[in-house]
PDB file of N, CA and C in Angstrom:
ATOM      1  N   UNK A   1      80.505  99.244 117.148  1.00  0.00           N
ATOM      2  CA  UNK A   1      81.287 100.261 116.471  1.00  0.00           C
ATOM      3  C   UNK A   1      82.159  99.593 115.411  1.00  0.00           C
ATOM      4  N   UNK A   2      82.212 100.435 114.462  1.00  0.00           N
ATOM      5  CA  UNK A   2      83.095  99.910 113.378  1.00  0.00           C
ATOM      6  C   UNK A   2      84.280 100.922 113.128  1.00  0.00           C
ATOM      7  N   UNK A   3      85.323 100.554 112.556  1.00  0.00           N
ATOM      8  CA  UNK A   3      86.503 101.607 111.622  1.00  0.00           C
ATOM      9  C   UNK A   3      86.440 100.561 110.475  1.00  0.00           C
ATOM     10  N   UNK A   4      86.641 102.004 109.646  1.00  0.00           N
ATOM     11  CA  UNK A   4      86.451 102.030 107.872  1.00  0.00           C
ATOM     12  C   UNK A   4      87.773 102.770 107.903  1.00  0.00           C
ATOM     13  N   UNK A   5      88.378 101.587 106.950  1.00  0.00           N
ATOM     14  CA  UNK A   5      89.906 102.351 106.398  1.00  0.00           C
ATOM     15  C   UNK A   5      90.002 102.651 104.872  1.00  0.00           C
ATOM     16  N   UNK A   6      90.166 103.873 104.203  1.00  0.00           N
ATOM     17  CA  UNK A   6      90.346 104.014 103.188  1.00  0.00           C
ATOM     18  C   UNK A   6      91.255 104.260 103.107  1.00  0.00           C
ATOM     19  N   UNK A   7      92.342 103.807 101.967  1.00  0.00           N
ATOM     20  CA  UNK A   7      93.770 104.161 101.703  1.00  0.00           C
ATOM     21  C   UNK A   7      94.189 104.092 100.279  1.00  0.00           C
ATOM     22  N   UNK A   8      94.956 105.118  99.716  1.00  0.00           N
ATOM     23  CA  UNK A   8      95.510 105.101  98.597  1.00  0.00           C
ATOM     24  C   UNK A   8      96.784 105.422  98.408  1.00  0.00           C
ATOM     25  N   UNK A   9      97.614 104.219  98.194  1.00  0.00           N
ATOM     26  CA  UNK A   9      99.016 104.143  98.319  1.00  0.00           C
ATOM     27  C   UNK A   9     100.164 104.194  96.413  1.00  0.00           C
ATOM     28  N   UNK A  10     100.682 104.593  97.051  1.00  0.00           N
ATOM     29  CA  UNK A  10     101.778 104.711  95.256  1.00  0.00           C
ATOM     30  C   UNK A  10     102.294 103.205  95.536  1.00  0.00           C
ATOM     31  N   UNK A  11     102.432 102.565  94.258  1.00  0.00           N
ATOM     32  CA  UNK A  11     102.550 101.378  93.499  1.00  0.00           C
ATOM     33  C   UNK A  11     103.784 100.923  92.755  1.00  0.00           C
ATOM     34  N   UNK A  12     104.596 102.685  91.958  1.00  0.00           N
ATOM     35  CA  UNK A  12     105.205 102.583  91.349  1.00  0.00           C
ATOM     36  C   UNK A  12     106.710 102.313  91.806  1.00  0.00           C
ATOM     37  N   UNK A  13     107.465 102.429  92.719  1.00  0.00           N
ATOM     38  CA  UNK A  13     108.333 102.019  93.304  1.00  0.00           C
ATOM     39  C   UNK A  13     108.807 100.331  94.187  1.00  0.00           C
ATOM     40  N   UNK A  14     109.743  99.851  94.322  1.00  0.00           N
ATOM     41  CA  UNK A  14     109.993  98.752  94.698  1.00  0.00           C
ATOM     42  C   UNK A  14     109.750  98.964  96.201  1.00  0.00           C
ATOM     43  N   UNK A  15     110.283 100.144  96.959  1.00  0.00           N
ATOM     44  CA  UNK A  15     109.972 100.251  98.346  1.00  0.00           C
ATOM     45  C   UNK A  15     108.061 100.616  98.347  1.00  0.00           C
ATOM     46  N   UNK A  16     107.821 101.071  97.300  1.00  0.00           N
ATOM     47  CA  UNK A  16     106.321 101.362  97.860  1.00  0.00           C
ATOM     48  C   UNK A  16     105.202 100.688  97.478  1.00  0.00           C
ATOM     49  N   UNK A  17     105.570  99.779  97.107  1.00  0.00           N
ATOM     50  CA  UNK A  17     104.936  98.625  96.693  1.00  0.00           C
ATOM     51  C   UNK A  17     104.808  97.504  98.118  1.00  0.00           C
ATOM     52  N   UNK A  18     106.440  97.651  98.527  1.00  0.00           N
ATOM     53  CA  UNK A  18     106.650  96.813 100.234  1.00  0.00           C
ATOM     54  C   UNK A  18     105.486  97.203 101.205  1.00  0.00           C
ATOM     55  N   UNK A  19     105.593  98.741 100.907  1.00  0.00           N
ATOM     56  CA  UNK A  19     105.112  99.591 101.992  1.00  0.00           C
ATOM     57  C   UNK A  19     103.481  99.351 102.120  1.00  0.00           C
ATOM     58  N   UNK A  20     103.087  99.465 100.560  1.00  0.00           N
ATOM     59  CA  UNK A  20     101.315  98.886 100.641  1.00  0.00           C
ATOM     60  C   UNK A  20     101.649  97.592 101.199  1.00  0.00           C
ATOM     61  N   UNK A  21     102.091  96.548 100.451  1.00  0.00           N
ATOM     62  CA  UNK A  21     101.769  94.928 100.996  1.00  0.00           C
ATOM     63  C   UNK A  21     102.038  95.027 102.357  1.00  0.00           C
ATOM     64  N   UNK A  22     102.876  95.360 103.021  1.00  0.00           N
ATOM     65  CA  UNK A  22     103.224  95.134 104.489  1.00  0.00           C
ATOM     66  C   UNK A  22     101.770  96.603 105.450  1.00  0.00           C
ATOM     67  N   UNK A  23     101.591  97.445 104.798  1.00  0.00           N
ATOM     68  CA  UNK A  23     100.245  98.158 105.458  1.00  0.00           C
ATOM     69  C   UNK A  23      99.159  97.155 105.451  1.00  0.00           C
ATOM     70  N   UNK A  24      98.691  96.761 104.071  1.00  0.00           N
ATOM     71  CA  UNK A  24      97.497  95.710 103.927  1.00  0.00           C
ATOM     72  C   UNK A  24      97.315  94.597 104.932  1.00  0.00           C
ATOM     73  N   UNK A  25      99.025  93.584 104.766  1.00  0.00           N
ATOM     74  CA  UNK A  25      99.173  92.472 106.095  1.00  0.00           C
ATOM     75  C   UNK A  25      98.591  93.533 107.112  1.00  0.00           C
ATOM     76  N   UNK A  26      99.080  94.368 107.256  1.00  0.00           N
ATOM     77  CA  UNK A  26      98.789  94.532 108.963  1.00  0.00           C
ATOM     78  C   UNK A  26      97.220  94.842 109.113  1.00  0.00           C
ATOM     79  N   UNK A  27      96.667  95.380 108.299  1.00  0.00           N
ATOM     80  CA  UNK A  27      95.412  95.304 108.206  1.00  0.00           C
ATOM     81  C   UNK A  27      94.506  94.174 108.666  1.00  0.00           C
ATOM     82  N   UNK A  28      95.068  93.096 107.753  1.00  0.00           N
ATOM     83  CA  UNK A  28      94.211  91.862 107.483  1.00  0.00           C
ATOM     84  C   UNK A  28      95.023  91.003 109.180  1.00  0.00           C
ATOM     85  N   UNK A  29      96.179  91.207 109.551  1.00  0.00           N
ATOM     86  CA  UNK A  29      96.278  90.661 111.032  1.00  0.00           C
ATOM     87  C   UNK A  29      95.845  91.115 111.785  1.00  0.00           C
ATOM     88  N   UNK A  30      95.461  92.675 111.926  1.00  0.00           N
ATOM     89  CA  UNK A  30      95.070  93.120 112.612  1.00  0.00           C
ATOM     90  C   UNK A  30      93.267  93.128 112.778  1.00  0.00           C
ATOM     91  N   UNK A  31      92.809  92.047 111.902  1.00  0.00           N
ATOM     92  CA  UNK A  31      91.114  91.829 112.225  1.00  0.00           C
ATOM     93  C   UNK A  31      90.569  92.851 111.229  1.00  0.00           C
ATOM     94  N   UNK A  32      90.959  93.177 110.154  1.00  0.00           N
ATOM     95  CA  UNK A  32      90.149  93.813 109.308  1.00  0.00           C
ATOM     96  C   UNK A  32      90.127  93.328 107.725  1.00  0.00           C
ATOM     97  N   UNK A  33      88.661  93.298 107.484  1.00  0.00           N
ATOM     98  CA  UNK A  33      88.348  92.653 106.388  1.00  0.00           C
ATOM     99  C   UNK A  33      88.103  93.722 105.106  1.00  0.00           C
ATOM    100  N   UNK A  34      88.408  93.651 103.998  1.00  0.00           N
ATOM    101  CA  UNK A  34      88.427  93.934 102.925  1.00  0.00           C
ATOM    102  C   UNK A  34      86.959  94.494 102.130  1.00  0.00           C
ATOM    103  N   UNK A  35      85.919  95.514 102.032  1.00  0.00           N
ATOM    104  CA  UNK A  35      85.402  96.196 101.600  1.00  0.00           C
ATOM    105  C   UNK A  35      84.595  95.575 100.233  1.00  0.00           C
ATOM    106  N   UNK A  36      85.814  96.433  99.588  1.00  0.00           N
ATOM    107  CA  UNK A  36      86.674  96.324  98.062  1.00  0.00           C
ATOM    108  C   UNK A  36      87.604  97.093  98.363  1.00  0.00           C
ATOM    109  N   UNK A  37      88.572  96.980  96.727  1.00  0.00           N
ATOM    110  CA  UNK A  37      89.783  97.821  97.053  1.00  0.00           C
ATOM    111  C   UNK A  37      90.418  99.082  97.745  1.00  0.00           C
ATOM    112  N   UNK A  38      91.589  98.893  98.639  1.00  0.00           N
ATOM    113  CA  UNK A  38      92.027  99.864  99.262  1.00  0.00           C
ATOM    114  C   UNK A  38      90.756 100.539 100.624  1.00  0.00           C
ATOM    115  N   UNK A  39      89.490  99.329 100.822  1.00  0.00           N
ATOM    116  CA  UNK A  39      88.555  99.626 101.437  1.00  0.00           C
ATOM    117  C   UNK A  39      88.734  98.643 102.309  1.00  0.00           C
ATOM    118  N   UNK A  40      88.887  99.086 103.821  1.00  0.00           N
ATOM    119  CA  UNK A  40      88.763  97.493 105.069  1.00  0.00           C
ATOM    120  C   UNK A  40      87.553  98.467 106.197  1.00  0.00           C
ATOM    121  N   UNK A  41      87.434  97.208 106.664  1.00  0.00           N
ATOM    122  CA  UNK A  41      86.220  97.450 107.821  1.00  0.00           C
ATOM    123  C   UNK A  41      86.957  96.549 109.037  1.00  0.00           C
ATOM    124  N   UNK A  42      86.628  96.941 109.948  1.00  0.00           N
ATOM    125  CA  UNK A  42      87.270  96.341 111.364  1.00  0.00           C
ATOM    126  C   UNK A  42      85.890  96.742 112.115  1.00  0.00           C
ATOM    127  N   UNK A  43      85.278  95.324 113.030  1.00  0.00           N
ATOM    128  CA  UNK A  43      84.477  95.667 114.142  1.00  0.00           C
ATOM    129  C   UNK A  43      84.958  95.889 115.512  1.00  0.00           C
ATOM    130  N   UNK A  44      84.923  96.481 116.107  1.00  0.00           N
ATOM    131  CA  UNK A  44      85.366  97.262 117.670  1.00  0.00           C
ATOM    132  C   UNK A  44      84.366  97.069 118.729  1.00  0.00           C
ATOM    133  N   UNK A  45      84.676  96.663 119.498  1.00  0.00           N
ATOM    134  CA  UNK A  45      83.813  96.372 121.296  1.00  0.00           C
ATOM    135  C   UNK A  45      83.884  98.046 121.828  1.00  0.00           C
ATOM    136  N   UNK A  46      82.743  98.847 121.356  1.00  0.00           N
ATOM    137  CA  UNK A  46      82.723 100.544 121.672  1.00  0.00           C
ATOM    138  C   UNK A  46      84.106 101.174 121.972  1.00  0.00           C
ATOM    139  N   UNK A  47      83.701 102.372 121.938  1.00  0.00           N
ATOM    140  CA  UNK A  47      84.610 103.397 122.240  1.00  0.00           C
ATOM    141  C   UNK A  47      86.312 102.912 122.261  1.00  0.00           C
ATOM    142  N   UNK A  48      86.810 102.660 123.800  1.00  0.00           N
ATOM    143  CA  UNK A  48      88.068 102.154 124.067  1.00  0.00           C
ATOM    144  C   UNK A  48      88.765 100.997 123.067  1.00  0.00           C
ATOM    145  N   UNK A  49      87.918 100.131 122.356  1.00  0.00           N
ATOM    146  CA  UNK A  49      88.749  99.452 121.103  1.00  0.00           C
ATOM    147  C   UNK A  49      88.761 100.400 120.121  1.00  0.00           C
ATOM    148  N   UNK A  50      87.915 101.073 119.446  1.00  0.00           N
ATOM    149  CA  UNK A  50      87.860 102.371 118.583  1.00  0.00           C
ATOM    150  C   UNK A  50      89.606 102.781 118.708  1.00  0.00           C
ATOM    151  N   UNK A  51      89.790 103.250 119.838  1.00  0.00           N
ATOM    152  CA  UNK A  51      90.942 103.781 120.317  1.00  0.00           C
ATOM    153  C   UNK A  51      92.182 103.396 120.457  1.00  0.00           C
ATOM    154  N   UNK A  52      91.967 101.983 120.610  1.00  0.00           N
ATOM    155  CA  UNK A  52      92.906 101.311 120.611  1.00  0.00           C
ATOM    156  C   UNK A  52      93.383 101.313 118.851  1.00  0.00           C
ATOM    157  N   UNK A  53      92.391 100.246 118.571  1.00  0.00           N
ATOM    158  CA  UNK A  53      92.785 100.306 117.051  1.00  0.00           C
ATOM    159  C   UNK A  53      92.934 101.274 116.052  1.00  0.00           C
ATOM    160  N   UNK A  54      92.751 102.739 116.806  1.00  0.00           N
ATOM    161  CA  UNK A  54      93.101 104.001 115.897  1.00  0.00           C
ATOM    162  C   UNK A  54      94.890 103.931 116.090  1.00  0.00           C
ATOM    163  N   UNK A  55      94.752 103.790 117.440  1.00  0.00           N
ATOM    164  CA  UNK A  55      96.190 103.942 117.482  1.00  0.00           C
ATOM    165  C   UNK A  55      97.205 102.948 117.081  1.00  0.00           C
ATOM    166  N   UNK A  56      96.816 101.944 116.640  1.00  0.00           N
ATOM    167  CA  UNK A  56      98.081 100.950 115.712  1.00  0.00           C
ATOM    168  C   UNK A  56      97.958 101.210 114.225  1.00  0.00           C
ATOM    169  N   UNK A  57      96.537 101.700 114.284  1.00  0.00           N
ATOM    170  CA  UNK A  57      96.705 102.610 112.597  1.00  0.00           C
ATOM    171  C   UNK A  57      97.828 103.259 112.688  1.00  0.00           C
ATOM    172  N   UNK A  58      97.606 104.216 113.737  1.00  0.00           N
ATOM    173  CA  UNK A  58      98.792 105.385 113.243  1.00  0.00           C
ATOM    174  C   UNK A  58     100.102 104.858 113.638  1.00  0.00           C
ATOM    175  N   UNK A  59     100.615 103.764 115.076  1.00  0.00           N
ATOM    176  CA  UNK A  59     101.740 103.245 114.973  1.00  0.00           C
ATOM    177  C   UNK A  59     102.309 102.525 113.729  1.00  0.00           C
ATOM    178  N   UNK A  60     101.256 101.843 112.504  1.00  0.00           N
ATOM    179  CA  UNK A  60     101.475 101.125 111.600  1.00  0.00           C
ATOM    180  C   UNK A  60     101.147 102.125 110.016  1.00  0.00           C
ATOM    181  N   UNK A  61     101.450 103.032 110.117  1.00  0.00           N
ATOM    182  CA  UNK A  61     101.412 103.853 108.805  1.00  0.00           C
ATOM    183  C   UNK A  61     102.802 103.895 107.875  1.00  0.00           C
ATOM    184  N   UNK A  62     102.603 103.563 106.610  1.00  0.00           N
ATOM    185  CA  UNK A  62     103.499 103.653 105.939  1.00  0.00           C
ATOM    186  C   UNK A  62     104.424 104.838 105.719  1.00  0.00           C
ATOM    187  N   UNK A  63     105.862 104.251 105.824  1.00  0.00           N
ATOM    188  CA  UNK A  63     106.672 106.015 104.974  1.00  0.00           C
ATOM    189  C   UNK A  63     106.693 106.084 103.679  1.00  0.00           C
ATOM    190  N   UNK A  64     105.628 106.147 103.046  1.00  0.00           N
ATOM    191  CA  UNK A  64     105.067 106.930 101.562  1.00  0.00           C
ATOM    192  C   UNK A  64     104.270 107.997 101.393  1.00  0.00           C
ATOM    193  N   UNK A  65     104.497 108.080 100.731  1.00  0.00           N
ATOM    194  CA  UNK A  65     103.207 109.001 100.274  1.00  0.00           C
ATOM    195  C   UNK A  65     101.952 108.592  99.953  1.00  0.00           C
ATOM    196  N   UNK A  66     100.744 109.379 100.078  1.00  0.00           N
ATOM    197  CA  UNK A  66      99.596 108.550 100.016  1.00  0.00           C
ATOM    198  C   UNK A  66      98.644 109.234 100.975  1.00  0.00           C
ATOM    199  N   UNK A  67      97.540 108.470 101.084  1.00  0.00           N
ATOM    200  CA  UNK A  67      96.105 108.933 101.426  1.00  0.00           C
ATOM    201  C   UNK A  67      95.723 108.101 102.299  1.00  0.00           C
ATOM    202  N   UNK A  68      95.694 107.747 104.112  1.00  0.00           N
ATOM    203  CA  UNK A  68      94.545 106.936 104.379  1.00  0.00           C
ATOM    204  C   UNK A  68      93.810 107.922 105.106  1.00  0.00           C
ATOM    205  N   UNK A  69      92.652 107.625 105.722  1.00  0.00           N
ATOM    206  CA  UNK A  69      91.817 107.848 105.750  1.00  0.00           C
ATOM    207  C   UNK A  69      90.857 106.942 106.611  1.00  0.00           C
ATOM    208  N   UNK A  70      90.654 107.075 108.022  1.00  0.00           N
ATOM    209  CA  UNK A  70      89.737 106.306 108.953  1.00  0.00           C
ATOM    210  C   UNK A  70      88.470 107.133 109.380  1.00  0.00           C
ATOM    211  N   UNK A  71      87.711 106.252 109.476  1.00  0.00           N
ATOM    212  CA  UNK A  71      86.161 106.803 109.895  1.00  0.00           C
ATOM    213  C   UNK A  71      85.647 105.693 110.916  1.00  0.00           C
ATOM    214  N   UNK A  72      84.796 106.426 112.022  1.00  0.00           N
ATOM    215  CA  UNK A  72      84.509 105.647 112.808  1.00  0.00           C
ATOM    216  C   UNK A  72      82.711 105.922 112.464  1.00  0.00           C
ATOM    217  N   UNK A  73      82.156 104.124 112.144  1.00  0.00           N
ATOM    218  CA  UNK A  73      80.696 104.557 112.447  1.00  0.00           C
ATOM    219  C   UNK A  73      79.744 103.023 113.774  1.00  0.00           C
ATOM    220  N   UNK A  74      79.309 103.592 113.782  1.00  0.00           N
ATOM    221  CA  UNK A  74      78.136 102.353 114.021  1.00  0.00           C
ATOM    222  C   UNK A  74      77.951 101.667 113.738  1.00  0.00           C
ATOM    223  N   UNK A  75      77.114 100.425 114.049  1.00  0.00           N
ATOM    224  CA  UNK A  75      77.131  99.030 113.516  1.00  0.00           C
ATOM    225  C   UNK A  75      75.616  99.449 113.030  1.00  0.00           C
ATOM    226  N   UNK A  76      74.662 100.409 113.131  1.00  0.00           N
ATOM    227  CA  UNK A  76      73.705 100.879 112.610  1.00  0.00           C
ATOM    228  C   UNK A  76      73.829 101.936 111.531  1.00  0.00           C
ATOM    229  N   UNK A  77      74.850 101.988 111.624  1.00  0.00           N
ATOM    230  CA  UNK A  77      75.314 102.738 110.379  1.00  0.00           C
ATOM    231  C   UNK A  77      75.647 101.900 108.881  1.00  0.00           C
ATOM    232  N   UNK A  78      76.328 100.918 109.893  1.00  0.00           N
ATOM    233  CA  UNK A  78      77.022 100.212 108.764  1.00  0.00           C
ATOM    234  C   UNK A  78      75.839  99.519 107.818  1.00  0.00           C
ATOM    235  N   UNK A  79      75.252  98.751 108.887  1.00  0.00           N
ATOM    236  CA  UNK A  79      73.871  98.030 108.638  1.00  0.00           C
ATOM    237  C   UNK A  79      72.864  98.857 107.091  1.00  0.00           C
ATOM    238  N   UNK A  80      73.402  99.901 107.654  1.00  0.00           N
ATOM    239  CA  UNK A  80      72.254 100.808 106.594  1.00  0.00           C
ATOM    240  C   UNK A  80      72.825 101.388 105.357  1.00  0.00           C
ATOM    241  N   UNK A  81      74.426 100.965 105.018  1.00  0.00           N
ATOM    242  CA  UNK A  81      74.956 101.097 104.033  1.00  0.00           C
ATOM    243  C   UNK A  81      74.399 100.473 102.619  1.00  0.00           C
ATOM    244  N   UNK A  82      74.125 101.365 102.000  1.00  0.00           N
ATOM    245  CA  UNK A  82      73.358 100.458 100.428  1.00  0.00           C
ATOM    246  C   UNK A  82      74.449 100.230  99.092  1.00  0.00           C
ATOM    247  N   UNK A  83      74.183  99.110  99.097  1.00  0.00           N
ATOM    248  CA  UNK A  83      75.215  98.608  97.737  1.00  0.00           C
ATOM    249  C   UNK A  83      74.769  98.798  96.369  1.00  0.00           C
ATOM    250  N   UNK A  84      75.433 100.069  95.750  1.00  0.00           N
ATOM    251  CA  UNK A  84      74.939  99.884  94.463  1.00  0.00           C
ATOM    252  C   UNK A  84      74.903  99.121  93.750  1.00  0.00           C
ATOM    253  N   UNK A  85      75.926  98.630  93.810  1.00  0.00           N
ATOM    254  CA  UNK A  85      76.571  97.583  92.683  1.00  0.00           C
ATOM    255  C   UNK A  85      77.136  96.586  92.895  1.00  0.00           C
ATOM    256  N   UNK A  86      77.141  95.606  93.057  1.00  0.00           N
ATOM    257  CA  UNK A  86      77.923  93.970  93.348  1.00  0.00           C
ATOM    258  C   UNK A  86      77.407  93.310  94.237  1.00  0.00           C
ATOM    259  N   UNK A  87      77.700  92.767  94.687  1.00  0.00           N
ATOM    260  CA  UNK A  87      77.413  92.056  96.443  1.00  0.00           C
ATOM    261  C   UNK A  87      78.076  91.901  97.445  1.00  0.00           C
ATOM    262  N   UNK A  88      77.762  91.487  98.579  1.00  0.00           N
ATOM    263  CA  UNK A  88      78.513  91.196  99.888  1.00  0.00           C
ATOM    264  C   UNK A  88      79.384  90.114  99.736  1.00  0.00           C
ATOM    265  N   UNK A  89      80.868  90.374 100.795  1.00  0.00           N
ATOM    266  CA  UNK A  89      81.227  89.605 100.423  1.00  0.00           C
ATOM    267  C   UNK A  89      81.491  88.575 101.011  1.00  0.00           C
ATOM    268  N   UNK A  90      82.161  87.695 101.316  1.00  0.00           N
ATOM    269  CA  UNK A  90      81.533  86.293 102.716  1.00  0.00           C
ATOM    270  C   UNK A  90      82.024  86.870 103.947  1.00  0.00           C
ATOM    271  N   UNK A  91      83.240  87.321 103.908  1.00  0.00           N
ATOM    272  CA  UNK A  91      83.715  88.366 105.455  1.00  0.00           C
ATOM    273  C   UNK A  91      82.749  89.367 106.172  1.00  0.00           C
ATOM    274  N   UNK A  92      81.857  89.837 105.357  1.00  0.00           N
ATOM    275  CA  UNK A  92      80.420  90.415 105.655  1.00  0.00           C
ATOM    276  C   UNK A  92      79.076  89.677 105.901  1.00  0.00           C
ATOM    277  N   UNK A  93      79.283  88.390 105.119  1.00  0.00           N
ATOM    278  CA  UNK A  93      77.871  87.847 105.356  1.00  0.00           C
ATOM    279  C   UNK A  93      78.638  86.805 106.940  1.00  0.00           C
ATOM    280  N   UNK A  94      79.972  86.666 107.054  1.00  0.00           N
ATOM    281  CA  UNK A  94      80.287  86.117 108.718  1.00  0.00           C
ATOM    282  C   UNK A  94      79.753  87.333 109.531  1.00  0.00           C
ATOM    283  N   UNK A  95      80.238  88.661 109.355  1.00  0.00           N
ATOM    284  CA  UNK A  95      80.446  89.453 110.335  1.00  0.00           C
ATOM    285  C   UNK A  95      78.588  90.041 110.414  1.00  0.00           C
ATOM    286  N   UNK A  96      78.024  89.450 109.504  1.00  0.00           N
ATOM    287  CA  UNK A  96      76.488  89.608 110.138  1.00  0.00           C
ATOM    288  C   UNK A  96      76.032  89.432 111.485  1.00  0.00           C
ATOM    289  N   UNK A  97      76.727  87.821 111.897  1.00  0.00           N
ATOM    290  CA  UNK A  97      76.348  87.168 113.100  1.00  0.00           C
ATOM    291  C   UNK A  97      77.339  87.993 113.928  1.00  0.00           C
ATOM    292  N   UNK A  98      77.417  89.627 114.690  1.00  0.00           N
ATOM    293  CA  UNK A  98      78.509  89.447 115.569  1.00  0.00           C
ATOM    294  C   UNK A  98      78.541  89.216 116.785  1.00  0.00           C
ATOM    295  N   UNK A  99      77.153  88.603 117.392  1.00  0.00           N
ATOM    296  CA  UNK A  99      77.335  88.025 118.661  1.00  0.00           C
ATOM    297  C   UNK A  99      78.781  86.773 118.802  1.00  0.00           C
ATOM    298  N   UNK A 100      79.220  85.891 117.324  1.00  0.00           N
ATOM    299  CA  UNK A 100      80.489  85.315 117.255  1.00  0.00           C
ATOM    300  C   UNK A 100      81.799  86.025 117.950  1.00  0.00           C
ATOM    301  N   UNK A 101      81.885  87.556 117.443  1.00  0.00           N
ATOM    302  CA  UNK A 101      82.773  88.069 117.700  1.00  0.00           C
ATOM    303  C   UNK A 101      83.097  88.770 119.141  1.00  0.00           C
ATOM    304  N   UNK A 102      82.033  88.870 120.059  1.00  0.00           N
ATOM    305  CA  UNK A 102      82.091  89.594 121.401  1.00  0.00           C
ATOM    306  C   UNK A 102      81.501  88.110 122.335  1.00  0.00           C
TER     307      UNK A 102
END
């Protein structure tokens, strides 16, 4: 299982500028790798991590305004995602092997 975080945060302020960088850290401590922009992926051991890690999303949400946005899919889902445009990026070509990670 995977979570896909999409988020779109305001920039223009000194506090909401904190508020993205300190959401993103927690992102990237919290085991999730970077997409592309405002795009992270986190892999999950089924269901009950799903759950877990939904819920420090929402303990760790910024006070701004803004857009995130979580989706939970499959690792056969993910697998079957097609890239229009660019390439993978090395946090993806690790997280190929995830017998590493379980």
């Amino acid at each position: 299982m995977r979570i896909i975080v999409f988020f779109d945060l305001p920039v223009l302020l000194p506090r909401e500028r904190k508020a993205y960088s300190r959401f993103r850290k927690f992102l990237l401590q919290d085991g999730y790798t970077m997409l592309q922009y405002s795009v992270y992926s986190r892999i999950c051991n089924g269901e009950d991590g799903v759950r877990k890690h939904m819920k420090r999303l929402r303990e760790n949400l910024p006070p701004v305004n803004g857009a995130i946005r979580a989706m939970k899919i499959t690792e056969k889902q993910f697998e079957n995602m097609e890239i229009l445009l660019g390439t993978t990026t090395p946090e993806e070509e690790l997280g190929a092997n995830k017998i590493d990670f379980f």
